[in-house]
Protein backbone atom coordinates (compact mmCIF):
# COMPACT_ATOMS: atom_id res chain seq x y z
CA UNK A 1 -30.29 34.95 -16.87
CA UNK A 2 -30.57 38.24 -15.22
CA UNK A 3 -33.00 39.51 -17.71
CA UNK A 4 -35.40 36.71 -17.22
CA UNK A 5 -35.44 37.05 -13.52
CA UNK A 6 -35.45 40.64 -14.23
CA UNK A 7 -38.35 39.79 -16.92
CA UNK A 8 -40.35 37.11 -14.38
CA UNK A 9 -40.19 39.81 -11.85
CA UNK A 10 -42.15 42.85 -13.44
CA UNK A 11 -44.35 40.38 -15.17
CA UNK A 12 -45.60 39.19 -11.42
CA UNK A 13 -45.55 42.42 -10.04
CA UNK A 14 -48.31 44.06 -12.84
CA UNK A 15 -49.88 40.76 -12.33
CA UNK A 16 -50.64 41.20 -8.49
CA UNK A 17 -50.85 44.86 -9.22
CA UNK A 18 -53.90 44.89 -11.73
CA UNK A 19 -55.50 41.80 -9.60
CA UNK A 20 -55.82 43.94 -7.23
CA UNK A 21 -56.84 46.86 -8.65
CA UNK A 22 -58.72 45.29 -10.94
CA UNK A 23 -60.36 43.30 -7.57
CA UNK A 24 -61.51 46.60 -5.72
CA UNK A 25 -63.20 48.17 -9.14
CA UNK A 26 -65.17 44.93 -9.32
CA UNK A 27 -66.49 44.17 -6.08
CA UNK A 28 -68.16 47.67 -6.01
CA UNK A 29 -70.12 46.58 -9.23
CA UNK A 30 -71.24 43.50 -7.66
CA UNK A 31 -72.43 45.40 -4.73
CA UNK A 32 -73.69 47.99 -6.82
CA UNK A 33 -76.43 45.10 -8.14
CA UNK A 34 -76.92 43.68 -4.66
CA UNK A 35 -76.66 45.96 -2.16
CA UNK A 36 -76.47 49.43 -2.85
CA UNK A 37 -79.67 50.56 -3.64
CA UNK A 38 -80.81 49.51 -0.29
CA UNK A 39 -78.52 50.75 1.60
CA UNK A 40 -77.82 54.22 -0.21
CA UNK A 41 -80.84 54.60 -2.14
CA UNK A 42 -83.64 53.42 -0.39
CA UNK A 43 -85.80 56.44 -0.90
CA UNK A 44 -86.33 55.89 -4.43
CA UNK A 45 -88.07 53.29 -6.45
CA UNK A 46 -86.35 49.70 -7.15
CA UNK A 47 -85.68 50.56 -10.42
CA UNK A 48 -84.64 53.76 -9.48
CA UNK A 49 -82.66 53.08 -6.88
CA UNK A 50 -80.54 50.30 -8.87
CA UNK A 51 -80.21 53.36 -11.62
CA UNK A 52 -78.42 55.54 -9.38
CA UNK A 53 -76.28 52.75 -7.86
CA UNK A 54 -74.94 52.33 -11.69
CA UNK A 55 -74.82 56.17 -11.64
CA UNK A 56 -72.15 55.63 -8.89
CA UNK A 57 -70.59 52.81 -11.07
CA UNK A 58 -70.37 54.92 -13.77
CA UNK A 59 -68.76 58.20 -12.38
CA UNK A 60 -65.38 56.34 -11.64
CA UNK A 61 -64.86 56.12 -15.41
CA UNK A 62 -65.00 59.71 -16.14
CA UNK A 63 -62.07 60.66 -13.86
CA UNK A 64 -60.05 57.19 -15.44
CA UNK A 65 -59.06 59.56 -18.70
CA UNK A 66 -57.81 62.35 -16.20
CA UNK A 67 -55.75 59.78 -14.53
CA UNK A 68 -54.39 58.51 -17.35
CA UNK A 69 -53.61 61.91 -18.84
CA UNK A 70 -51.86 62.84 -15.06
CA UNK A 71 -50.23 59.10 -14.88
CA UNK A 72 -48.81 59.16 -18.38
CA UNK A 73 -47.46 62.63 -17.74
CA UNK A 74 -45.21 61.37 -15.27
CA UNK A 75 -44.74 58.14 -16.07
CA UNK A 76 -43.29 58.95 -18.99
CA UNK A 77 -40.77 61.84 -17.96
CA UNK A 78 -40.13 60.41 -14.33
CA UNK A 79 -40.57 56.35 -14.85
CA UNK A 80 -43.12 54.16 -14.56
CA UNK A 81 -42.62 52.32 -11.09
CA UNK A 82 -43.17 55.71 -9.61
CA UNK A 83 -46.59 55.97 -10.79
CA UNK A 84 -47.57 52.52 -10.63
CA UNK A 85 -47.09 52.82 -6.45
CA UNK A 86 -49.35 55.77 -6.39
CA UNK A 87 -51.91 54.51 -8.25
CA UNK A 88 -51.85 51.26 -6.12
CA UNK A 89 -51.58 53.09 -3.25
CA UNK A 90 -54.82 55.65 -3.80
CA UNK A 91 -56.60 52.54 -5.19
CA UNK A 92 -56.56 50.74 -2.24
CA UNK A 93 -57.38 53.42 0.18
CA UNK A 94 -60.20 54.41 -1.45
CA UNK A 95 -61.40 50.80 -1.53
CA UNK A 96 -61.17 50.70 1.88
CA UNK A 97 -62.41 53.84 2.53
CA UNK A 98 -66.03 52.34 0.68
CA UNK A 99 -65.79 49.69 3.35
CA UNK A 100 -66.30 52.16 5.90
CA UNK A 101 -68.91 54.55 4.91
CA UNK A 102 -72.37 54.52 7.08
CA UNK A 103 -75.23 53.59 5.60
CA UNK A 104 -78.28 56.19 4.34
CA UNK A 105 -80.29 55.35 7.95
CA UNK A 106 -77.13 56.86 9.65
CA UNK A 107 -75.79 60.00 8.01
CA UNK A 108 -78.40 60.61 5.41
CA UNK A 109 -76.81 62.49 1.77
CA UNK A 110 -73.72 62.28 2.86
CA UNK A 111 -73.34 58.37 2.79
CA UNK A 112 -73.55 58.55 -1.31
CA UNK A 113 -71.70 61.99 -1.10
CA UNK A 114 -68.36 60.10 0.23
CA UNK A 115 -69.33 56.69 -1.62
CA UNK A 116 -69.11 58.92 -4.76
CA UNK A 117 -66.10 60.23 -3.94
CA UNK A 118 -64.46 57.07 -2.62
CA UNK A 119 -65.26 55.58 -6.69
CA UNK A 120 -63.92 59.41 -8.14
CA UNK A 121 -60.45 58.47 -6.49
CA UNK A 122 -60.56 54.60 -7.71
CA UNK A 123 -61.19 55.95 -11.06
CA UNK A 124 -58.64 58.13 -11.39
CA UNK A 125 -56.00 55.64 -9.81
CA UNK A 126 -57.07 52.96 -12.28
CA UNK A 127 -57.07 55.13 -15.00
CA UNK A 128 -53.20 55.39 -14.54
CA UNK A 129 -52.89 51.77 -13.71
CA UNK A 130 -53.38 49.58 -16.46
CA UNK A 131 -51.19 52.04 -18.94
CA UNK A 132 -48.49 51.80 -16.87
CA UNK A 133 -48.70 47.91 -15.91
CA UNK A 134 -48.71 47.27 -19.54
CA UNK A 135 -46.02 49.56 -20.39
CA UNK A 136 -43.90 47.66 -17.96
CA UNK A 137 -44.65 44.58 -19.04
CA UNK A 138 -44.14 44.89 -22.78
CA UNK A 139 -41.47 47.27 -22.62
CA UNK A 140 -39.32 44.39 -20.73
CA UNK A 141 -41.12 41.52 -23.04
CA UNK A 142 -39.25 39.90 -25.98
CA UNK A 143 -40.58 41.27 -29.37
CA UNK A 144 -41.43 38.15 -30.48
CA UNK A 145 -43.61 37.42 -26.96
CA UNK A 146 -44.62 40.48 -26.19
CA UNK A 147 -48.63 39.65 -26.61
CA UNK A 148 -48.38 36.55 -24.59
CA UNK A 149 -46.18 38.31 -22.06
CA UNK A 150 -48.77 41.03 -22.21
CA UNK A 151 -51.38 39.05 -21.34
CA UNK A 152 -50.50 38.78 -17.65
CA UNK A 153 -51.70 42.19 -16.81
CA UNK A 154 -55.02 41.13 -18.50
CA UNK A 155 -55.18 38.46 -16.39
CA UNK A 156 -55.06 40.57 -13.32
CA UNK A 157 -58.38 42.03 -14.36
CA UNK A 158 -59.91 37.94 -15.00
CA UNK A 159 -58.60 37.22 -11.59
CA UNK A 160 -59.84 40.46 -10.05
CA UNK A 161 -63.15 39.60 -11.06
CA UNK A 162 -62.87 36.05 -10.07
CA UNK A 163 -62.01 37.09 -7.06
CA UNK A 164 -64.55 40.04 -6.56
CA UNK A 165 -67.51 37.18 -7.43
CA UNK A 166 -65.94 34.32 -5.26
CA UNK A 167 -66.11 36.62 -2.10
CA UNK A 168 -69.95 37.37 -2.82
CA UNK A 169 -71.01 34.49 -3.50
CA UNK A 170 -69.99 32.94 -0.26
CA UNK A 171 -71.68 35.54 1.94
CA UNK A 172 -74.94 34.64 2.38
CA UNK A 173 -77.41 37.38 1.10
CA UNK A 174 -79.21 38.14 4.37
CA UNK A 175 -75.21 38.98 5.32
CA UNK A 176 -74.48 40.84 3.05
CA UNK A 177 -77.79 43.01 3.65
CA UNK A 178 -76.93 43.04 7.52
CA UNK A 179 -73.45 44.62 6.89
CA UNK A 180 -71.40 41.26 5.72
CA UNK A 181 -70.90 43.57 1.98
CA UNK A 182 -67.99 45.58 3.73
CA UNK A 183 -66.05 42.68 4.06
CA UNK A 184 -64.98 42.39 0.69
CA UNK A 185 -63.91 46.19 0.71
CA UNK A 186 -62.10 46.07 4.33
CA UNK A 187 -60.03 43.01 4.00
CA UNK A 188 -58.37 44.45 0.30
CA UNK A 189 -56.09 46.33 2.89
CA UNK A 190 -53.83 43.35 3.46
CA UNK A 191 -53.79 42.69 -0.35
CA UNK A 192 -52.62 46.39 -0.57
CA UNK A 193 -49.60 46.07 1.48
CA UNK A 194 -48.36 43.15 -0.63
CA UNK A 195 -48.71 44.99 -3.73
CA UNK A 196 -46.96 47.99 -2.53
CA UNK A 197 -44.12 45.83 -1.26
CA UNK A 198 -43.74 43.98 -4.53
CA UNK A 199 -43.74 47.08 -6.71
CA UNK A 200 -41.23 48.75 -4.78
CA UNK A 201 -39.06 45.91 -5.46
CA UNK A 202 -39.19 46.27 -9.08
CA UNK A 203 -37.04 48.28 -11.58
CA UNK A 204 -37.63 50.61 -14.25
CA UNK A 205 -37.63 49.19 -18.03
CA UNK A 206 -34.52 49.01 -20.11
CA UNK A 207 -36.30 51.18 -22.65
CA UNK A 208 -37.11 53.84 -20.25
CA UNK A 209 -33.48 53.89 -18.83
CA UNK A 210 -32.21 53.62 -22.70
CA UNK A 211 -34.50 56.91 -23.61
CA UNK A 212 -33.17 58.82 -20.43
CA UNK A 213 -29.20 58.04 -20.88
CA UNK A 214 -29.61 58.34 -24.43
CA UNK A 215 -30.30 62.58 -23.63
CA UNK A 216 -33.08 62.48 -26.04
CA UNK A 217 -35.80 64.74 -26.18
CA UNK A 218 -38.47 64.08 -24.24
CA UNK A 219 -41.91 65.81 -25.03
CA UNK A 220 -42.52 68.31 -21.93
CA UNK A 221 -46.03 67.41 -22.12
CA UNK A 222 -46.82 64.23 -23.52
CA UNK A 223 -49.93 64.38 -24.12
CA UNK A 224 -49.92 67.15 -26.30
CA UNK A 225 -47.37 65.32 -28.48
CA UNK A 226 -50.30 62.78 -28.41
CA UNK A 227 -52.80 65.28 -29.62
CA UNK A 228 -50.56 66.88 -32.04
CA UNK A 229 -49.34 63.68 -33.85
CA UNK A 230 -51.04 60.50 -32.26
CA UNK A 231 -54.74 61.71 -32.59
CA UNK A 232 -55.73 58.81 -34.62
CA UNK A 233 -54.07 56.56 -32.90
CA UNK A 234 -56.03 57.21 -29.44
CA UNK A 235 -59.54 57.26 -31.55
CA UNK A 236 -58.65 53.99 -32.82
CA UNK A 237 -57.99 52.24 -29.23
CA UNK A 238 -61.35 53.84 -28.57
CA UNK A 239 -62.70 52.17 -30.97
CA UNK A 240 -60.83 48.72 -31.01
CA UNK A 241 -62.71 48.74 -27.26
CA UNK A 242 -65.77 49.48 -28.03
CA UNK A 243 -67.48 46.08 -28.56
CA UNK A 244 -65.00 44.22 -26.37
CA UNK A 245 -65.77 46.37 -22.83
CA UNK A 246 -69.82 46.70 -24.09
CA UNK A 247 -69.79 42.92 -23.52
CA UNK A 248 -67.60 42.65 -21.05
CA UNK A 249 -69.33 45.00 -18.47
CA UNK A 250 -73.01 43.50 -19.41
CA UNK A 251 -71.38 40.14 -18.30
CA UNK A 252 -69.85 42.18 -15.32
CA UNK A 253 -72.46 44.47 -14.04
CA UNK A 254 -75.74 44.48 -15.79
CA UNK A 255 -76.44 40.48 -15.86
CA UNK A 256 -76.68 40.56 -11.98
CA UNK A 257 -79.88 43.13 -12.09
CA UNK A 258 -81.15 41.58 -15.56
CA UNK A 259 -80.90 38.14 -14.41
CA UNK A 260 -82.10 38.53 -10.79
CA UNK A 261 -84.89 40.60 -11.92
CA UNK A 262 -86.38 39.72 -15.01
CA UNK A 263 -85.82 35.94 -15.17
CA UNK A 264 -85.74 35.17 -11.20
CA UNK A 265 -82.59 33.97 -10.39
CA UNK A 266 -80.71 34.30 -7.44
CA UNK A 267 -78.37 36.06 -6.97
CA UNK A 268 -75.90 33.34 -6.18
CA UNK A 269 -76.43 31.62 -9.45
CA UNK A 270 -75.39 35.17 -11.42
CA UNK A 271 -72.30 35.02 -9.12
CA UNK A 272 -71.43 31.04 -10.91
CA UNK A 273 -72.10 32.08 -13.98
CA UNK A 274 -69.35 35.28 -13.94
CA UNK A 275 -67.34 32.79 -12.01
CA UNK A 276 -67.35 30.13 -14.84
CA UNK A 277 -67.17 32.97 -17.14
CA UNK A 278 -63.90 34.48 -15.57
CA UNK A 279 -62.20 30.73 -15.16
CA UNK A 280 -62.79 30.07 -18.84
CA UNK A 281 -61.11 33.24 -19.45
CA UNK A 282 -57.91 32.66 -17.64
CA UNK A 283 -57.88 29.93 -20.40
CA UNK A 284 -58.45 31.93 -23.45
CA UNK A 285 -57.07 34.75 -22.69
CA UNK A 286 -52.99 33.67 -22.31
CA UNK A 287 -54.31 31.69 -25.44
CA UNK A 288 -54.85 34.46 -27.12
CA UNK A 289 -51.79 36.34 -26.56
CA UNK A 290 -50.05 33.50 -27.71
CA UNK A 291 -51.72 33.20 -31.03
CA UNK A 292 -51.29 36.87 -31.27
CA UNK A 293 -47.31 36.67 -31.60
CA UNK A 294 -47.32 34.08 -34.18
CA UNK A 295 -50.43 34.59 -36.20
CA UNK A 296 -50.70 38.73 -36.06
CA UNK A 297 -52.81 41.11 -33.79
CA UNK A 298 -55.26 41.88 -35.99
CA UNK A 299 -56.57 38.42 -37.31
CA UNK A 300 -56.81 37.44 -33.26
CA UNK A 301 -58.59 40.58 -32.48
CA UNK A 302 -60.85 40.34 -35.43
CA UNK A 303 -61.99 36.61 -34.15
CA UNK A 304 -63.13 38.05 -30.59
CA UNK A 305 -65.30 40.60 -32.39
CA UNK A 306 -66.91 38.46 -34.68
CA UNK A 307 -67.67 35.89 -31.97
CA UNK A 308 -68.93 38.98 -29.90
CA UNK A 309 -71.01 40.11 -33.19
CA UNK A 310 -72.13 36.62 -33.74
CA UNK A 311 -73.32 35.89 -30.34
CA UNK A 312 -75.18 39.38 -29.71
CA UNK A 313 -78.84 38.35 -30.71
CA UNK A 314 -78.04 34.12 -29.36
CA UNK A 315 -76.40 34.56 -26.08
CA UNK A 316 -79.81 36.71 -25.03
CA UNK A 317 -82.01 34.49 -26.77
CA UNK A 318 -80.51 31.51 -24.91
CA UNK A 319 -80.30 33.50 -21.64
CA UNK A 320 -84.15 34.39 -21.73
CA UNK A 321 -85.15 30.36 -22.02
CA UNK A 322 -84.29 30.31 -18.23
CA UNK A 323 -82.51 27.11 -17.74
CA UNK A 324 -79.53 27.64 -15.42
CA UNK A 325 -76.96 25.11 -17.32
CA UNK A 326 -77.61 27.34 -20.75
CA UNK A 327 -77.21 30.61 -19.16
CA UNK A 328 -73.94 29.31 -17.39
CA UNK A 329 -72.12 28.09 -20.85
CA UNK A 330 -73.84 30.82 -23.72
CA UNK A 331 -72.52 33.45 -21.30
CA UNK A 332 -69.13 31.62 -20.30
CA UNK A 333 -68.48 30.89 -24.16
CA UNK A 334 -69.25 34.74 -24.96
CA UNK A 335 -67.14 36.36 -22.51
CA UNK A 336 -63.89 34.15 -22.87
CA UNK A 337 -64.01 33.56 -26.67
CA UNK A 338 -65.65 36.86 -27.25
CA UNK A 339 -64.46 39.34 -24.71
CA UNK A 340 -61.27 37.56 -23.30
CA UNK A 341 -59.86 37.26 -27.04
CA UNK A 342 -60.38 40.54 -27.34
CA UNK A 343 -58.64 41.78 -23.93
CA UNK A 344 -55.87 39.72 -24.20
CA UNK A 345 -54.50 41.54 -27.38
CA UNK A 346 -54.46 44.74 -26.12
CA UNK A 347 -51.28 45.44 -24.06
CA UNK A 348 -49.25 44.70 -27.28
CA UNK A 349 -51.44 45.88 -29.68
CA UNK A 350 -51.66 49.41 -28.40
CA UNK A 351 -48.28 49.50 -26.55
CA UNK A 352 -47.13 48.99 -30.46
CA UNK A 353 -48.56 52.02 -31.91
CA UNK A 354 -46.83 54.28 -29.25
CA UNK A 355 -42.87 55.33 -29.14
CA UNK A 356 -41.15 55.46 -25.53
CA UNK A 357 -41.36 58.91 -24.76
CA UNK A 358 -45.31 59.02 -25.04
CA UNK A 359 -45.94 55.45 -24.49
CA UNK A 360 -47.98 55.22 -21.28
CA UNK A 361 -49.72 58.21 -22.19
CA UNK A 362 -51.13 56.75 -25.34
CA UNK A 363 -52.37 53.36 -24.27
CA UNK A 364 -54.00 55.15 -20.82
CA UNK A 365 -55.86 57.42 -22.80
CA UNK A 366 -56.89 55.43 -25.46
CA UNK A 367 -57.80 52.29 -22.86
CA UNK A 368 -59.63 54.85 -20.76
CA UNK A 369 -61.38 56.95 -23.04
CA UNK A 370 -63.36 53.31 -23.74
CA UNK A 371 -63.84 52.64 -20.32
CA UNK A 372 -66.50 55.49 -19.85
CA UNK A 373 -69.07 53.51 -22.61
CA UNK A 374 -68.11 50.56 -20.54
CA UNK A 375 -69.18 52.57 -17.15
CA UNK A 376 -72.02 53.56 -18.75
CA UNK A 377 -73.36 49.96 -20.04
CA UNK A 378 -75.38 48.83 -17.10
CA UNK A 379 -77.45 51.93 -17.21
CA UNK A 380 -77.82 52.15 -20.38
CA UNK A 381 -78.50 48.13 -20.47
CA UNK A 382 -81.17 49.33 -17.68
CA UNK A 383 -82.98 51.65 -19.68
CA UNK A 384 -82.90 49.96 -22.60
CA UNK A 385 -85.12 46.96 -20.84
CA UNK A 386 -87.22 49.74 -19.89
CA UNK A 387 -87.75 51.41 -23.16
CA UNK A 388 -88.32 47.81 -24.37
CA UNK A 389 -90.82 46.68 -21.91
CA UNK A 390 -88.60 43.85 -20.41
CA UNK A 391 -87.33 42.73 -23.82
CA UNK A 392 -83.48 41.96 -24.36
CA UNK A 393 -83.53 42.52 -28.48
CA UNK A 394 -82.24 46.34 -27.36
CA UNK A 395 -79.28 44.90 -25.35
CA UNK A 396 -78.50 42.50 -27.95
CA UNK A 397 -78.28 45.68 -30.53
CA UNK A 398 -76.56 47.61 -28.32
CA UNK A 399 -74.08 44.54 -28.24
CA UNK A 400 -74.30 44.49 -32.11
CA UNK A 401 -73.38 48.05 -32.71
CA UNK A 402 -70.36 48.01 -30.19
CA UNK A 403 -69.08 45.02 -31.74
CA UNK A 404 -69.05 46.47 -35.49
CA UNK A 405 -67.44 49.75 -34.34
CA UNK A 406 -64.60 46.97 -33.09
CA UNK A 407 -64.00 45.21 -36.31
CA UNK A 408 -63.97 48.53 -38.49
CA UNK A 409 -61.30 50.08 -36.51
CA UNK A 410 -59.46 46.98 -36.30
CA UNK A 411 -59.47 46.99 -39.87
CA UNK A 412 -58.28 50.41 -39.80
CA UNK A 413 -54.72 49.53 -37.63
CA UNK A 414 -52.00 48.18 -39.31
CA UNK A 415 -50.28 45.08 -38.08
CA UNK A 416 -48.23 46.17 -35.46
CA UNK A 417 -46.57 42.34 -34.44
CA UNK A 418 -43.10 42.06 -33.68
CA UNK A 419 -42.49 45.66 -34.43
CA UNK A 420 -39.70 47.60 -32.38
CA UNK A 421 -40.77 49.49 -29.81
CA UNK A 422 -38.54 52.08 -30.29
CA UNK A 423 -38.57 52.89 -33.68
CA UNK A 424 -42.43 52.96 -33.80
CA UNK A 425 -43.92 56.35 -35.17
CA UNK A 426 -46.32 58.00 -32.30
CA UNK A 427 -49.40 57.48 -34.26
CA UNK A 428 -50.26 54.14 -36.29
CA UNK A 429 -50.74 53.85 -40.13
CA UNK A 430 -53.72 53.04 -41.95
CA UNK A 431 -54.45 49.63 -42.75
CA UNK A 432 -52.58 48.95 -46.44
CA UNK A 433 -54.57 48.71 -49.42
């Protein structure tokens, strides 16, 4: 009995956690599409001005793998509560911190100046935070339900972005314009002093405390146990992400601009259609994770890409014919059956290629090497409609490409289902002959 309190308690806690964080990431991308390049960019063209606003949305990602080298360091020779905190902690700081910054018409360079380094800090606190939510998580799970158990910190990041697109789309846009944008950043300040009450509340993993009393070596630096022995291992996370967090940030942060822009919908209407998108997911992904423990990582995994292979060339061509009711359901389908399958398989997945003393180092680096292709996707979705004089047969490519990366490597990974943690080697086999 104590175990499943014990169990239901850390699985809430990364829950609220990753909404959270996952919830102050998001709503910058949103206002990265709507607002920014007014209001920090309005020297420079429209186009050029919504390219350097997803310059700012990209930066974060390059200081997530620097997190996640700094956060798995610790986390996995101090504990992983410890690190979780801090991470919350800078997260939400930071977000509020955006909230707060003066516009261009007021301080000039320096209002991108701190914006930028508002979204360097969020970076580098998420890049610690989703390796160490879903170490927690799994390391407490059941083997047998770890990937539905896993599945709750992925369903901090559907929420998050529920959330993020909820709040926008009931501000008017002539609001948001006047000032109504820093709402969304200034009242994540309450949400931040529940989540640092819950996580302190919460204990570290029988695994870690099993490692520690068991006096066995622990690799000073983990990450160059990683290096040395789980090379392959990280390359193949990479890689597993690829297609999964190409489509998942064109849903997220370039359909806004596309949409808006080249087919003349409002902005509000983008805003249902991520909504619809995100509630479908809170569906499939649990789903997912469930399938995932009785029917093997791999074959789950392997669905989401092909869907997200399958649907690269239709969900665009559907998209383009302008009616609102298609848009809503091609993109909905794509990003829960596509994307969410995907997501959902990860916490177990990776956390199962990775022994205890390494563990959170591993899955952060591997989850947030991927990220910076997924920072990059809206300006590179951007240009490509440029290149292609307003045409969306580059995106779908781009979406093509991504996706086929996915399926190799995940026909590279050995099944890693109902494996034990603790006896896992640092660095996955090849997939058997």
């Amino acid at each position: 009995m104590e175990k499943r309190t014990s169990l239901a308690t850390v699985v809430g806690s990364s829950l609220i956690g990753t909404t959270i964080e996952f919830y102050d990431f998001f709503i910058y991308g949103t206002a990265a599409a709507l607002v920014f390049p007014h209001l920090f960019f309005p020297t420079l063209s429209p186009v050029a001005g919504l390219m350097a606003a997803y310059a700012t949305l990209a930066i974060p990602f390059l200081t997530r793998p620097i997190g996640a080298v700094l956060f798995g360091h610790y986390g996995d020779r101090l504990g992983r509560k410890k690190m979780l905190i801090v991470a919350l902690l800078i997260m939400g700081l930071s977000t509020f911190a955006i909230g707060l910054v003066p516009g261009y018409d007021t301080i000039g360079i320096w209002a991108p100046i701190l914006v930028i380094t508002c979204r360097l800090l969020q970076g580098f606190a998420l890049g610690g935070e989703w390796g160490g939510a879903a170490t927690m998580v799994i390391e407490y799970a059941p083997p047998e339900k770890r990937g539905f158990y896993g599945t709750f910190v992925q369903l901090g990041n559907v929420i998050g972005l529920f959330t993020s697109a909820l709040v926008f789309a009931v501000i008017p846009r002539d609001m948001l314009l006047a000032g109504g944008w820093r709402i969304p950043f200034l009242i994540s300040i309450v949400a931040l002093a529940v989540g640092l009450y819950i996580r302190n509340n919460i204990e570290e993993t029988p695994l870690f405390k099993e490692l520690k009393s068991s006096g066995a070596a622990v690799p000073r630096v983990p990450v160059m146990e990683i290096l040395r022995r789980g090379k392959r291992a990280v390359l193949l996370a990479m890689g597993v992400r690829t297609g999964e967090i190409i489509l998942g940030w064109l849903v997220i942060g370039f359909l806004l601009s596309y949409a808006t822009r080249n087919l003349g919908y409002n902005s509000t209407q983008v805003l249902y259609v991520i909504l619809a998108a995100s509630a479908l997911d809170m569906i499939t992904v649990p789903l997912a994770g469930y399938l995932s423990d009785r029917l093997g990582r791999r074959p789950v995994f392997l669905f989401g890409a092909c869907v997200a292979a399958v649907m690269a060339f239709p969900m665009f061509w559907l998209v383009d014919l302008g009616s609102f009711p298609i848009f809503l359901c091609v993109v909905a389908f794509a990003y829960a059956f596509g994307n969410g399958v995907m997501f959902a398989v990860q916490p177990a997945f990776f956390s199962e290629a990775f022994d205890t003393g390494v563990r959170y180092t591993g899955i952060s680096l591997g989850f947030q090497l991927a990220n910076i292709i997924g920072g990059l996707t809206p300006l590179i979705g951007t240009w490509l409609i440029q290149m292609s004089g307003g045409k969306s047969w580059s995106i779908s490519l781009f979406l093509l490409v991504g996706s086929l990366v996915t399926i190799g490597c995940v026909l590279s990974m050995r099944e890693t289902a109902g494996r034990r943690l603790e006896t896992r080697p640092v660095a996955p086999a090849a997939a058997e002959d």
